[in-house]
PDB file of N, CA and C in Angstrom:
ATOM      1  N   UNK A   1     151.087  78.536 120.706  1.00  0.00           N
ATOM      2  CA  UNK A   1     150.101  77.832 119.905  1.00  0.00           C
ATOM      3  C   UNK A   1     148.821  78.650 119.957  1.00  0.00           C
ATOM      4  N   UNK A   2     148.405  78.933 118.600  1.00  0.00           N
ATOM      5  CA  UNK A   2     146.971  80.001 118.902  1.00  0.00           C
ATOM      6  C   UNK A   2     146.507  79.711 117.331  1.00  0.00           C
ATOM      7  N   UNK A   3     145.599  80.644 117.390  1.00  0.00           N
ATOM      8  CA  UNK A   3     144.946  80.680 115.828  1.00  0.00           C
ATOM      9  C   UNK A   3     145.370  80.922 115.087  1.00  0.00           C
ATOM     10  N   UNK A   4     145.802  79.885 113.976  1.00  0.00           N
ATOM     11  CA  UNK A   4     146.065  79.681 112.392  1.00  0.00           C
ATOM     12  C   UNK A   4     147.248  79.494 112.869  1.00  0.00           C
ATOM     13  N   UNK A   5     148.454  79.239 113.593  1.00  0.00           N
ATOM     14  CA  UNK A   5     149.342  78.535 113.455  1.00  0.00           C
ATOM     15  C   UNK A   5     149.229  77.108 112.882  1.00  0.00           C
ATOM     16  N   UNK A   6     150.692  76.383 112.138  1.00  0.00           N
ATOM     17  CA  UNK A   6     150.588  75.455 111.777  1.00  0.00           C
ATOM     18  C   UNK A   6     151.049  74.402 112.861  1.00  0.00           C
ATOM     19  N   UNK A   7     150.302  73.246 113.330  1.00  0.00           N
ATOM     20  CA  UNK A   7     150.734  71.876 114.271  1.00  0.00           C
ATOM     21  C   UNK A   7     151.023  70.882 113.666  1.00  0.00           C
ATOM     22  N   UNK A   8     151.590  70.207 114.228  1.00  0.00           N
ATOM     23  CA  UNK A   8     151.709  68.638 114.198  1.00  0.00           C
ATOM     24  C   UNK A   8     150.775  68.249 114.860  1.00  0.00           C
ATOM     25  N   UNK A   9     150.254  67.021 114.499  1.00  0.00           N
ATOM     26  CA  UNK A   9     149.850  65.828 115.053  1.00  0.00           C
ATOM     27  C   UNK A   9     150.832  65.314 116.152  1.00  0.00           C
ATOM     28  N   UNK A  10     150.605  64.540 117.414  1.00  0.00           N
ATOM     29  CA  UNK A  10     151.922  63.591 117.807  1.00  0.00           C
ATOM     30  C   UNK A  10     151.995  62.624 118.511  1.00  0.00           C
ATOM     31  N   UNK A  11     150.355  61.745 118.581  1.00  0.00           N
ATOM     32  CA  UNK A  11     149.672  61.047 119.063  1.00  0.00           C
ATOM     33  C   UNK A  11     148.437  60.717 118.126  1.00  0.00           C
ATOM     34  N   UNK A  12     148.577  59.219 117.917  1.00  0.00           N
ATOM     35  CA  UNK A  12     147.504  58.803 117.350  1.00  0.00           C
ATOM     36  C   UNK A  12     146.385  57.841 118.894  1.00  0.00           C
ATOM     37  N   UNK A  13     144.957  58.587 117.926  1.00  0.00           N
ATOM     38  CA  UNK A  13     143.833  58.528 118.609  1.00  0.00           C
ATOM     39  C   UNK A  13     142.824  57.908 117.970  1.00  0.00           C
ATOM     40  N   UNK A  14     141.743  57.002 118.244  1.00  0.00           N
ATOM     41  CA  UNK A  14     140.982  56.638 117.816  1.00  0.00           C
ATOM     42  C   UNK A  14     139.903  57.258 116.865  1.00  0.00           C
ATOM     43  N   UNK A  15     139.892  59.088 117.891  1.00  0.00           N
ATOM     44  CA  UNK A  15     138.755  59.515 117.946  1.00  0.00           C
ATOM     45  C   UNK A  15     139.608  60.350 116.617  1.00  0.00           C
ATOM     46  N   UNK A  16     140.570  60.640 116.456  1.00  0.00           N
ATOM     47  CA  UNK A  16     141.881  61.149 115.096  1.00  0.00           C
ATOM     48  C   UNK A  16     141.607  60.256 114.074  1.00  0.00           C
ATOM     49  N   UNK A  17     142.106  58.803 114.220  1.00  0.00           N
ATOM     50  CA  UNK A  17     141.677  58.107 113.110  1.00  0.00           C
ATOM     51  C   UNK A  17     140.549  57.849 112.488  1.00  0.00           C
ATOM     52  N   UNK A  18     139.401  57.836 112.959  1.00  0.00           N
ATOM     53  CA  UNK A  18     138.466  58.151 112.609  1.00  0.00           C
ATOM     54  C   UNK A  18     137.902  59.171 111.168  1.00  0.00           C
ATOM     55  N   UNK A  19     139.122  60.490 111.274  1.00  0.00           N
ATOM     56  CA  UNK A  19     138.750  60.992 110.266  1.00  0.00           C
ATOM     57  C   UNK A  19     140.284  60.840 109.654  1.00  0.00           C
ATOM     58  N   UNK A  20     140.973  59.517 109.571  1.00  0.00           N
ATOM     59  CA  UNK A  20     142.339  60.054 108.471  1.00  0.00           C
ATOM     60  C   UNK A  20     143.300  60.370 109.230  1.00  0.00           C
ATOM     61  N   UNK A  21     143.078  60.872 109.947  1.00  0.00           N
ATOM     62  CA  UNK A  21     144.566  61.442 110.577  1.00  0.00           C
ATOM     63  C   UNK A  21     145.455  60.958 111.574  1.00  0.00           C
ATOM     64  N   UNK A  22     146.511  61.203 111.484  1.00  0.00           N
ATOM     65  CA  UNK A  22     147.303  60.499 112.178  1.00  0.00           C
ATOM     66  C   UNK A  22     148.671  61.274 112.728  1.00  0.00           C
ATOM     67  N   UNK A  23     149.422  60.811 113.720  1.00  0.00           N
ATOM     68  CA  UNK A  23     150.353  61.393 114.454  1.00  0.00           C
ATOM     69  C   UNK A  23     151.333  62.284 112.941  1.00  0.00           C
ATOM     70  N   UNK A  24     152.113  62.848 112.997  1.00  0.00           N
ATOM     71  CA  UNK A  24     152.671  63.503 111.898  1.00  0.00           C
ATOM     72  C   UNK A  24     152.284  64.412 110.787  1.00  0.00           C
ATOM     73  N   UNK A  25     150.517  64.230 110.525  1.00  0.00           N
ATOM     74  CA  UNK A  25     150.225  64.840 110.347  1.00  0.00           C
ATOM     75  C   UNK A  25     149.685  66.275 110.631  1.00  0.00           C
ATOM     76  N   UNK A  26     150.102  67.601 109.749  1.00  0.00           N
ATOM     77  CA  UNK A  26     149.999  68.635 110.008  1.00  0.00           C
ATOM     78  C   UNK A  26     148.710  69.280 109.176  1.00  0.00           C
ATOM     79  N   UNK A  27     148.259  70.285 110.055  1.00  0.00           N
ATOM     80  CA  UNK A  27     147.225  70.928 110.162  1.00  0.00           C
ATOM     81  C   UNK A  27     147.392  72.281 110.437  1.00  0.00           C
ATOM     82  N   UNK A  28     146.163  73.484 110.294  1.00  0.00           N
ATOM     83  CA  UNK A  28     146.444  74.478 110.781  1.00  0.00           C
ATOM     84  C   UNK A  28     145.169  74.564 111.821  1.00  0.00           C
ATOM     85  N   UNK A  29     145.560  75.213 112.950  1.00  0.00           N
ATOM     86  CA  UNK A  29     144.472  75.469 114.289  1.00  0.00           C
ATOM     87  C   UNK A  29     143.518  76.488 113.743  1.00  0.00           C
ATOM     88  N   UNK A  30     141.819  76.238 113.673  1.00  0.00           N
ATOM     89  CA  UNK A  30     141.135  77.245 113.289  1.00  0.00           C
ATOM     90  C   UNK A  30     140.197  78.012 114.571  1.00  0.00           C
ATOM     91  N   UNK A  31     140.539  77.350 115.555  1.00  0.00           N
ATOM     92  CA  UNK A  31     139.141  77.657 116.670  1.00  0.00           C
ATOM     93  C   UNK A  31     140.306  78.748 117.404  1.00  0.00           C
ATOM     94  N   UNK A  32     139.899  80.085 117.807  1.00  0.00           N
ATOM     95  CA  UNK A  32     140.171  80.922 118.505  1.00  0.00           C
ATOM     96  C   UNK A  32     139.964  80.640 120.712  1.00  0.00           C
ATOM     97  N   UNK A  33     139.480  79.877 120.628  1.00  0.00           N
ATOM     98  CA  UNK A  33     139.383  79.318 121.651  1.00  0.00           C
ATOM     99  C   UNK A  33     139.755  78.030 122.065  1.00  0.00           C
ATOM    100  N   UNK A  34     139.759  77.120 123.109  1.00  0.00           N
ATOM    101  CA  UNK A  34     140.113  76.095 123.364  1.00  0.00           C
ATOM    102  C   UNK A  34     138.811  75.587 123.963  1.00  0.00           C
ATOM    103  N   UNK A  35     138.112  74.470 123.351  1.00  0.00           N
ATOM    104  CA  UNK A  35     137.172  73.897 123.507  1.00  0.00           C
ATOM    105  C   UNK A  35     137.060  72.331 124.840  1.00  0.00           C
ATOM    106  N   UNK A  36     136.455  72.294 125.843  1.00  0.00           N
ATOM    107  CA  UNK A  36     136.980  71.120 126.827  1.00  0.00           C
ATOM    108  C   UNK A  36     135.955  69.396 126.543  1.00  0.00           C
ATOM    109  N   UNK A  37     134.960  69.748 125.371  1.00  0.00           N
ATOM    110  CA  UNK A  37     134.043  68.239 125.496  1.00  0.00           C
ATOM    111  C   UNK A  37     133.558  67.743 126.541  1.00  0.00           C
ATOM    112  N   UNK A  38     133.646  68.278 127.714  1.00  0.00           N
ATOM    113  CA  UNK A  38     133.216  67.454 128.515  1.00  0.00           C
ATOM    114  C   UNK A  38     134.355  66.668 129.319  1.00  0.00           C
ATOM    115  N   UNK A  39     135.528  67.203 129.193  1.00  0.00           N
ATOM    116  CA  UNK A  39     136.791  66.544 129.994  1.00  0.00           C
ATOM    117  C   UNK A  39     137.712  67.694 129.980  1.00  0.00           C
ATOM    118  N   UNK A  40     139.191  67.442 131.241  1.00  0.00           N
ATOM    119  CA  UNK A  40     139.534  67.886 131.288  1.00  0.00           C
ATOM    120  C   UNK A  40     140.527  68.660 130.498  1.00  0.00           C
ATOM    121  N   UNK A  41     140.880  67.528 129.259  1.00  0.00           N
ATOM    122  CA  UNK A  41     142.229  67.770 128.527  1.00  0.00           C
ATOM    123  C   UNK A  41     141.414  69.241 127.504  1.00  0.00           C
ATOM    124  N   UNK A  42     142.008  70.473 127.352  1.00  0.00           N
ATOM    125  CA  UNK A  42     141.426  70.852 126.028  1.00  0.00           C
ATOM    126  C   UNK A  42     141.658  70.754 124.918  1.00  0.00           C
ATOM    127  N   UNK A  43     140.673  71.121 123.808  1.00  0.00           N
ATOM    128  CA  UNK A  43     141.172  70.611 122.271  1.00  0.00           C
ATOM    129  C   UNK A  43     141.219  72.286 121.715  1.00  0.00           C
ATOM    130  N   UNK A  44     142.227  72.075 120.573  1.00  0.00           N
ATOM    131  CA  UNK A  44     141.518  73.125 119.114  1.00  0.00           C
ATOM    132  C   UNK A  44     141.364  72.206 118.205  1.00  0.00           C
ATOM    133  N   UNK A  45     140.211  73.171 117.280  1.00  0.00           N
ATOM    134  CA  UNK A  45     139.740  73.091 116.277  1.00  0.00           C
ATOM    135  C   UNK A  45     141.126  73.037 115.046  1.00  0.00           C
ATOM    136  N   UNK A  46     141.669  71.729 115.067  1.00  0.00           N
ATOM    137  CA  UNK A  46     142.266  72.137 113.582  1.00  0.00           C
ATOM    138  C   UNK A  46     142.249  71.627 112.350  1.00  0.00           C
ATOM    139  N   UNK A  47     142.305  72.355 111.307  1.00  0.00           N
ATOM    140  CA  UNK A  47     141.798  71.491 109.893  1.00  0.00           C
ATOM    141  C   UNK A  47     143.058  70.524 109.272  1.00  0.00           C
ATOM    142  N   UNK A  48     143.084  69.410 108.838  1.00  0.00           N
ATOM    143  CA  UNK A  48     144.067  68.688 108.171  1.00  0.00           C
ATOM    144  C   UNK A  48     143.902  69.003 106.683  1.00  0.00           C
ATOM    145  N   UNK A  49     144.688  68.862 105.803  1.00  0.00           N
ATOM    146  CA  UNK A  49     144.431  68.699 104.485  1.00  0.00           C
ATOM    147  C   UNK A  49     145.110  67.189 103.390  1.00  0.00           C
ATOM    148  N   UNK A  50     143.833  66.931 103.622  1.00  0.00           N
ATOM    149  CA  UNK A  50     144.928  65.019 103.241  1.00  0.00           C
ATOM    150  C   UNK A  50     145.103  65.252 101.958  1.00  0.00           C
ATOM    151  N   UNK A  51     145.593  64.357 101.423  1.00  0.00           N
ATOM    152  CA  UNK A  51     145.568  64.392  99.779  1.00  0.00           C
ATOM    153  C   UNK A  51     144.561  64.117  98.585  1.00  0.00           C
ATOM    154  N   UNK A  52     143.799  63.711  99.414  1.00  0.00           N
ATOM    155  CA  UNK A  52     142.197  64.422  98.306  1.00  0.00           C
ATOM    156  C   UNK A  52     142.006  65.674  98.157  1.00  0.00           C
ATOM    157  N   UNK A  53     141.066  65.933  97.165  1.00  0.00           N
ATOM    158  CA  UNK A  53     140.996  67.485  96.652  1.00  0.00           C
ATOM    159  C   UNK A  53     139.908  67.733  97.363  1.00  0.00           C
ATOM    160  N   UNK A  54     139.948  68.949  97.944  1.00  0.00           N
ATOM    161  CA  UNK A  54     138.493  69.290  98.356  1.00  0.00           C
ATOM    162  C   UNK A  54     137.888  68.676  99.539  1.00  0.00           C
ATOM    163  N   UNK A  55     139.041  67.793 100.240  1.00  0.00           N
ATOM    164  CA  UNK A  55     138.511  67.047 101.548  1.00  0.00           C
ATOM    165  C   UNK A  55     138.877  67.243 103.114  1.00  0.00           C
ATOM    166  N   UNK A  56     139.105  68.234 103.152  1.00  0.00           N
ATOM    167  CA  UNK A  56     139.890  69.113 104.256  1.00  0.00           C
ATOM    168  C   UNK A  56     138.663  68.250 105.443  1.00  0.00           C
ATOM    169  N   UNK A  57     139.976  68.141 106.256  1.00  0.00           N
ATOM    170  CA  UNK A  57     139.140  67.112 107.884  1.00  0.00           C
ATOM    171  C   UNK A  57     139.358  68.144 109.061  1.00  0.00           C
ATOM    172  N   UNK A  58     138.315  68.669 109.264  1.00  0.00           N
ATOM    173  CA  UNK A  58     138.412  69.660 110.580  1.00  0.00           C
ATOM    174  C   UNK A  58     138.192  68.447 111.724  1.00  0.00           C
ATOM    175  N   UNK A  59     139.108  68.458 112.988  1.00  0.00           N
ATOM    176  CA  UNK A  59     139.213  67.286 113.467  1.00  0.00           C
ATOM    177  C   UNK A  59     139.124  68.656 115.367  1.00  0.00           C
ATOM    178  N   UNK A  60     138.626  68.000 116.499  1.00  0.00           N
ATOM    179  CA  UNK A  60     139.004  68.675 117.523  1.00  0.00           C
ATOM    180  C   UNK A  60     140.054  67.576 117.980  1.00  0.00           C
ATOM    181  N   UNK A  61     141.667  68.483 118.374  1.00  0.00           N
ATOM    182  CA  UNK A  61     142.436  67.725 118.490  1.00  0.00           C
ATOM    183  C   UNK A  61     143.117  68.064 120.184  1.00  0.00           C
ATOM    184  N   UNK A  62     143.431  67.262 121.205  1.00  0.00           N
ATOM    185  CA  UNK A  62     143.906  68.135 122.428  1.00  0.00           C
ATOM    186  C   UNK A  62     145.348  68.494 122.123  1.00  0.00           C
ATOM    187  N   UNK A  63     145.101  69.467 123.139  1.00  0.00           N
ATOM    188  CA  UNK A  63     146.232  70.505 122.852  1.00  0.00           C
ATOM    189  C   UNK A  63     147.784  69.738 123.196  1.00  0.00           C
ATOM    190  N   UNK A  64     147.425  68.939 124.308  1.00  0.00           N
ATOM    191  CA  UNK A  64     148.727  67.748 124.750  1.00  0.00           C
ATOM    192  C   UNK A  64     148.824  66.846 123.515  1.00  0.00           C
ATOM    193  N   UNK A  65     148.703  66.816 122.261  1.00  0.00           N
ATOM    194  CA  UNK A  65     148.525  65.790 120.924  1.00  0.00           C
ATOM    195  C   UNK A  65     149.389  66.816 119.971  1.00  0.00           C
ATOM    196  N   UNK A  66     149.670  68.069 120.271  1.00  0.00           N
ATOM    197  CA  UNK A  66     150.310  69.037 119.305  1.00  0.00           C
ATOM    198  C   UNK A  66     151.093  69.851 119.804  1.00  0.00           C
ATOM    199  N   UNK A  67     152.079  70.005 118.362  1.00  0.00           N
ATOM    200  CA  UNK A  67     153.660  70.686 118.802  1.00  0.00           C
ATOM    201  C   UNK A  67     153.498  71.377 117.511  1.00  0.00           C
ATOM    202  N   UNK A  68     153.683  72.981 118.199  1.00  0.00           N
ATOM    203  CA  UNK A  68     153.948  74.269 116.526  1.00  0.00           C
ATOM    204  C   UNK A  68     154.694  73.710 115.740  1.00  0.00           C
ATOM    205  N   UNK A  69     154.885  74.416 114.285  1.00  0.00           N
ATOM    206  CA  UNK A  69     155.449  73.848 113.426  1.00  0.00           C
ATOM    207  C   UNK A  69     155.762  75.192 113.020  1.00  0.00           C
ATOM    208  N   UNK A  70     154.746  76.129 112.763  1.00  0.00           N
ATOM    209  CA  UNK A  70     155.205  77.742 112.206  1.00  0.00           C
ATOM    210  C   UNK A  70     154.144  78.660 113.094  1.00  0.00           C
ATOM    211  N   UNK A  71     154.670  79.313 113.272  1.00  0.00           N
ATOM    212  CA  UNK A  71     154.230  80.388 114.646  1.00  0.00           C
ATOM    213  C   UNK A  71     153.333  81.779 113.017  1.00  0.00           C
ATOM    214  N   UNK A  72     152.281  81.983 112.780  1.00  0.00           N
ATOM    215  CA  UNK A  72     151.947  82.717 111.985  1.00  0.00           C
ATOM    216  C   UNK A  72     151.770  84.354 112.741  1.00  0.00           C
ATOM    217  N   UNK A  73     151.576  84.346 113.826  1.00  0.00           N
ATOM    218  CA  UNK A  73     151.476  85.744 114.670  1.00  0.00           C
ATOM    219  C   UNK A  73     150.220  86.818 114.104  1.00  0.00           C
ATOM    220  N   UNK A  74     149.404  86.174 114.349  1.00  0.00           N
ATOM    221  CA  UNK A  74     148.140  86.506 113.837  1.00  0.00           C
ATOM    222  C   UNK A  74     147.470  87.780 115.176  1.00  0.00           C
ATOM    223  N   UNK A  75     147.691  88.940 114.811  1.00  0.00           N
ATOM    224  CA  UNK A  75     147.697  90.080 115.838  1.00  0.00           C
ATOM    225  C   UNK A  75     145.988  89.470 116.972  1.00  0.00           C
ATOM    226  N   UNK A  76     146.723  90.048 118.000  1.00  0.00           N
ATOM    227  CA  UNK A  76     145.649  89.801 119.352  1.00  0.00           C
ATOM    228  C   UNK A  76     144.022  90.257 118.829  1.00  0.00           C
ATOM    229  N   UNK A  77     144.473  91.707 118.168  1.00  0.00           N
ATOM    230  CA  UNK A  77     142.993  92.527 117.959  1.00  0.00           C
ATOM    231  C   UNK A  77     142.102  91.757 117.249  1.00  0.00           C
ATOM    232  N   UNK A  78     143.386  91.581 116.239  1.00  0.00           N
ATOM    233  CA  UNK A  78     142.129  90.839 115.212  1.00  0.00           C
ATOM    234  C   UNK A  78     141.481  89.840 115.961  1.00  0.00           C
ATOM    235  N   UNK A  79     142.115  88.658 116.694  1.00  0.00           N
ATOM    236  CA  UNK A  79     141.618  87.889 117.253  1.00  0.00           C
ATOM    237  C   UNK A  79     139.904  88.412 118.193  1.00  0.00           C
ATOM    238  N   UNK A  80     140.451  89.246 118.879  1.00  0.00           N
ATOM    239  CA  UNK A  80     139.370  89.716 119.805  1.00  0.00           C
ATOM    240  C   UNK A  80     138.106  90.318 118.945  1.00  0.00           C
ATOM    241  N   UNK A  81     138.483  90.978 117.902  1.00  0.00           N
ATOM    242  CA  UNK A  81     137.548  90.815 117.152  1.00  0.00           C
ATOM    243  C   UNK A  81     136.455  89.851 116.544  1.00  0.00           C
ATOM    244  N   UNK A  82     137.160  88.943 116.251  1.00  0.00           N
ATOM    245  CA  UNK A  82     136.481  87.948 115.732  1.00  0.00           C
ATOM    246  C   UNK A  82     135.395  86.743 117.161  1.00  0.00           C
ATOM    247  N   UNK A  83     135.711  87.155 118.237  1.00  0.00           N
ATOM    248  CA  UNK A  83     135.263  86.197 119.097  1.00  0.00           C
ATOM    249  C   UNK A  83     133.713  87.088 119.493  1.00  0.00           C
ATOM    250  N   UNK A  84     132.947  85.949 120.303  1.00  0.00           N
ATOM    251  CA  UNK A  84     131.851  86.210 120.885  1.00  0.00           C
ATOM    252  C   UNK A  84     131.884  87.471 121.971  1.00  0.00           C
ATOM    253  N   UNK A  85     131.272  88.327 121.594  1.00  0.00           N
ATOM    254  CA  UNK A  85     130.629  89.532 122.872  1.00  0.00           C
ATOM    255  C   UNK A  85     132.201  90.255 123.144  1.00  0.00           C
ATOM    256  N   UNK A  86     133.278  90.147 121.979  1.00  0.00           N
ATOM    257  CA  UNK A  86     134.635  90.530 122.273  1.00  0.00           C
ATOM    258  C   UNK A  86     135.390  90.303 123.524  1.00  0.00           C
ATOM    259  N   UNK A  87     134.981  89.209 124.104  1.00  0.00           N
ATOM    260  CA  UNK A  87     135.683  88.608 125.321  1.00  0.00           C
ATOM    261  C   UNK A  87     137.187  87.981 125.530  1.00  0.00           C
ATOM    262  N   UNK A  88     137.711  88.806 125.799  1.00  0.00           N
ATOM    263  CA  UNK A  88     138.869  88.342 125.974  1.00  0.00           C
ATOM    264  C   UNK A  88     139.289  86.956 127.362  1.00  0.00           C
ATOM    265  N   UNK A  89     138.338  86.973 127.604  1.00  0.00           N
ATOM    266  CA  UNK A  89     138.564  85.598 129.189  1.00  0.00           C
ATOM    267  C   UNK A  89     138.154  84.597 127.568  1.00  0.00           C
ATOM    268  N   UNK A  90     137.115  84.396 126.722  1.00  0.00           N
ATOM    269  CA  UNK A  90     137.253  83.255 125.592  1.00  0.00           C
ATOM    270  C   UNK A  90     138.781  82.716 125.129  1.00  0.00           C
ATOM    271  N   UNK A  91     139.385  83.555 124.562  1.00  0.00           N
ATOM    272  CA  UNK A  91     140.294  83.410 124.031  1.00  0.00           C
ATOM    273  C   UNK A  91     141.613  82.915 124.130  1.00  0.00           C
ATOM    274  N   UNK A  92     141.951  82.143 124.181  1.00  0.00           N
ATOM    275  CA  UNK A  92     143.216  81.290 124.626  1.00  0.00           C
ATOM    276  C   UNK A  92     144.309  80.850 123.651  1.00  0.00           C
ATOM    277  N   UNK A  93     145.569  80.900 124.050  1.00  0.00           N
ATOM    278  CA  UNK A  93     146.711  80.560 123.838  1.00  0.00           C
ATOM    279  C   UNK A  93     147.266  79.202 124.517  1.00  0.00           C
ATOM    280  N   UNK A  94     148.244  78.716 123.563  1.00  0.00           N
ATOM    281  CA  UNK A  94     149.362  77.728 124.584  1.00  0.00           C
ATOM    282  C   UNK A  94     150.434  78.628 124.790  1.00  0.00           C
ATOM    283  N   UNK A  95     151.199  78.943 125.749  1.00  0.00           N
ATOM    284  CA  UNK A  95     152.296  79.431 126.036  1.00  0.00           C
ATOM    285  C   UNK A  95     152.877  79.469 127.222  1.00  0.00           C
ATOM    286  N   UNK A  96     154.266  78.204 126.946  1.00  0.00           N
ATOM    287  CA  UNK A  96     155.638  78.122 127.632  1.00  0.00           C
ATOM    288  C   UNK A  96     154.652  77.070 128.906  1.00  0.00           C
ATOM    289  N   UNK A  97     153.758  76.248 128.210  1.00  0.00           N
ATOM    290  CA  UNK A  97     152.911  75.298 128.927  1.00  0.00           C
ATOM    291  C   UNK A  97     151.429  75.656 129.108  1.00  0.00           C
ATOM    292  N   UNK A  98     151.760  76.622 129.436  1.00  0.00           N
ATOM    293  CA  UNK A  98     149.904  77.349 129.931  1.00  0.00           C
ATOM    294  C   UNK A  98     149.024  77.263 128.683  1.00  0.00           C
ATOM    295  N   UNK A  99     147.449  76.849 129.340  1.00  0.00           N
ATOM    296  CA  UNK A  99     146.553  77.626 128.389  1.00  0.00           C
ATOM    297  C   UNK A  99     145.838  78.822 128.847  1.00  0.00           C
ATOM    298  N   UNK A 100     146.190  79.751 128.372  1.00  0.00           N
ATOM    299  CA  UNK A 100     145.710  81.336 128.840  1.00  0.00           C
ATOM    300  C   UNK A 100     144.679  81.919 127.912  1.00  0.00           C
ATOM    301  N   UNK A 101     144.024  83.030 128.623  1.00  0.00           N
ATOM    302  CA  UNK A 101     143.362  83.861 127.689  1.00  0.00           C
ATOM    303  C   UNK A 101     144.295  85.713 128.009  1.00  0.00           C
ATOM    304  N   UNK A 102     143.580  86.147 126.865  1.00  0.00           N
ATOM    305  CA  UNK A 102     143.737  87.736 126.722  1.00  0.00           C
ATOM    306  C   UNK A 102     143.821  88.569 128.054  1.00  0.00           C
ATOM    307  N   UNK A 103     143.506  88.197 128.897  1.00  0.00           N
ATOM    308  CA  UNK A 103     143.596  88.767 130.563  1.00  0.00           C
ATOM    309  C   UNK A 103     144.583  88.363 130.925  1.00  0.00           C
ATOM    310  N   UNK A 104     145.452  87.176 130.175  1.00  0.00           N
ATOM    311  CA  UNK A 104     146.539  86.766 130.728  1.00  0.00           C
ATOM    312  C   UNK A 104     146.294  85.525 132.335  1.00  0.00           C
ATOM    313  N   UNK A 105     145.159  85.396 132.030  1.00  0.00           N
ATOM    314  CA  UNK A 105     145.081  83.969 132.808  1.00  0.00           C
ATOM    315  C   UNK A 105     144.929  82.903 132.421  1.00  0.00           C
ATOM    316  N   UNK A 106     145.686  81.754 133.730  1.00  0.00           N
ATOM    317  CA  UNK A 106     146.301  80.986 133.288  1.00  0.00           C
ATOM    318  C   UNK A 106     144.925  79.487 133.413  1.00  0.00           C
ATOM    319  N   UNK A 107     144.842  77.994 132.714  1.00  0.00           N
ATOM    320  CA  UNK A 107     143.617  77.607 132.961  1.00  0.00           C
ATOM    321  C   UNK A 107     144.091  76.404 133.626  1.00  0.00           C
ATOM    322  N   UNK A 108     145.245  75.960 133.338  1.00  0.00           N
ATOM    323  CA  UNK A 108     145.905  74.944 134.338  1.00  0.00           C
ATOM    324  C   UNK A 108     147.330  75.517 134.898  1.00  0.00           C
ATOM    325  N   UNK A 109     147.105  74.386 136.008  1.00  0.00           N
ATOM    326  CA  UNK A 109     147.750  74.906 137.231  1.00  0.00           C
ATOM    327  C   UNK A 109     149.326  74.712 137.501  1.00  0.00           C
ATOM    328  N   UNK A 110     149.477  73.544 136.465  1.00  0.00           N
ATOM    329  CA  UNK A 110     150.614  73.036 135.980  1.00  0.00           C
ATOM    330  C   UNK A 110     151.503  72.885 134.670  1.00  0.00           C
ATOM    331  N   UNK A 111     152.742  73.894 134.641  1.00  0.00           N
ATOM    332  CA  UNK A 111     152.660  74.002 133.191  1.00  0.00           C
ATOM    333  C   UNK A 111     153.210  72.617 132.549  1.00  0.00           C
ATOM    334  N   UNK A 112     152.484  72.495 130.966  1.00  0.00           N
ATOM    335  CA  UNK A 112     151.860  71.443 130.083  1.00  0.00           C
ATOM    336  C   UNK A 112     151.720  70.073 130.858  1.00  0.00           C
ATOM    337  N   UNK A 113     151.062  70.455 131.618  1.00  0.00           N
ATOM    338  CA  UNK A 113     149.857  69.217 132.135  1.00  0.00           C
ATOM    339  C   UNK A 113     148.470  69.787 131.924  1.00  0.00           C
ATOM    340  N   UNK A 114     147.914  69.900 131.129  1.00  0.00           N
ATOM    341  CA  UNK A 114     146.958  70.484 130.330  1.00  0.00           C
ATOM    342  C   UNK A 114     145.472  69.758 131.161  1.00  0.00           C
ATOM    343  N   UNK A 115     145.550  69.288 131.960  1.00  0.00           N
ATOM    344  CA  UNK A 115     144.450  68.577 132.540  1.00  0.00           C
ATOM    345  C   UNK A 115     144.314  69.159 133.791  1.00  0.00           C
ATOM    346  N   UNK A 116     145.429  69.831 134.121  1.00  0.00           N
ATOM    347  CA  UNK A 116     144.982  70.706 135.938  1.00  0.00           C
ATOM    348  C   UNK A 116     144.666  71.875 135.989  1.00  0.00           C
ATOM    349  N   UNK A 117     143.112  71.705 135.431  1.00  0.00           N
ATOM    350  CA  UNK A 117     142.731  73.025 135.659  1.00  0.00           C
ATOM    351  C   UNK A 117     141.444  72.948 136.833  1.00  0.00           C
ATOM    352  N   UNK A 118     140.704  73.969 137.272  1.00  0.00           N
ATOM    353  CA  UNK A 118     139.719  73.824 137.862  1.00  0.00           C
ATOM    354  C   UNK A 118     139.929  74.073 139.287  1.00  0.00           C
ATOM    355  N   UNK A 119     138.930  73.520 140.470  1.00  0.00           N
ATOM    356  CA  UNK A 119     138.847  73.023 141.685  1.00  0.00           C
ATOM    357  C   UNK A 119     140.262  71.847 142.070  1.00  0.00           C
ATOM    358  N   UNK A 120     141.279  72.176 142.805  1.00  0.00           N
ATOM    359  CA  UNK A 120     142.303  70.993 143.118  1.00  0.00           C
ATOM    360  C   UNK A 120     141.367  70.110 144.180  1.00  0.00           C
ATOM    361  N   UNK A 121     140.268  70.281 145.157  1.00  0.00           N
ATOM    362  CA  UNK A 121     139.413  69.291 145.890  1.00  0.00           C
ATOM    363  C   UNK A 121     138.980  68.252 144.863  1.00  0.00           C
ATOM    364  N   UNK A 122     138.756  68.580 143.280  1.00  0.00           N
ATOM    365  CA  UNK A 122     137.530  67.935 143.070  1.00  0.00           C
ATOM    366  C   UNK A 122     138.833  66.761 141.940  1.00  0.00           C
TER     367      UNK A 122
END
């Protein structure tokens, strides 16, 4: 799971319904990174396209809420290109559970339990 692949939805959320969307619905991931709000679970950035014209719902969705649908393989470089100060520790993937970046580290501790990352004391 990374940038511009296509997801599913697979959990409906308040903070989802809110803009339209709902479990089943598919989207494509636009954020090159994985964003945390202020909690542990992380989200991407992905856009829905409902059936209005012109009304595309960029929604932050967690990553435990989505399952690929089409793997687009959007090359690493480009990616690294496009990010802040070309940092590869930004940049993150889902893969085979993990959320990783370009260094190949991993951000939880448990694969797809997307919430154990960090300090295990705290």
């Amino acid at each position: 799971m990374r940038l511009y692949d296509t997801v599913r939805l697979t959990a409906d959320r308040p903070e989802y319904a809110k803009y339209g969307v709902y479990a089943g619905d598919e989207g494509d991931i636009v954020s090159e990174a994985i964003s945390f709000l202020g909690t542990k679970l992380g989200c991407f950035e992905v856009v829905f396209f409902p059936e209005a014209p012109n009304k595309d719902v960029y929604v932050s969705v967690y990553v435990c809420d989505l399952e690929v649908v089409e793997e687009l393989h959007y090359p690493d470089d480009a990616i690294l290109e496009e990010l802040p100060y070309h940092d590869p520790s930004r940049w993150c993937i889902v893969e085979n559970g993990y959320i990783m970046n370009l260094k190949g580290e991993k951000l939880n501790r448990i694969p797809y339990q997307y919430d154990t990352w960090g300090d295990e004391d705290k």
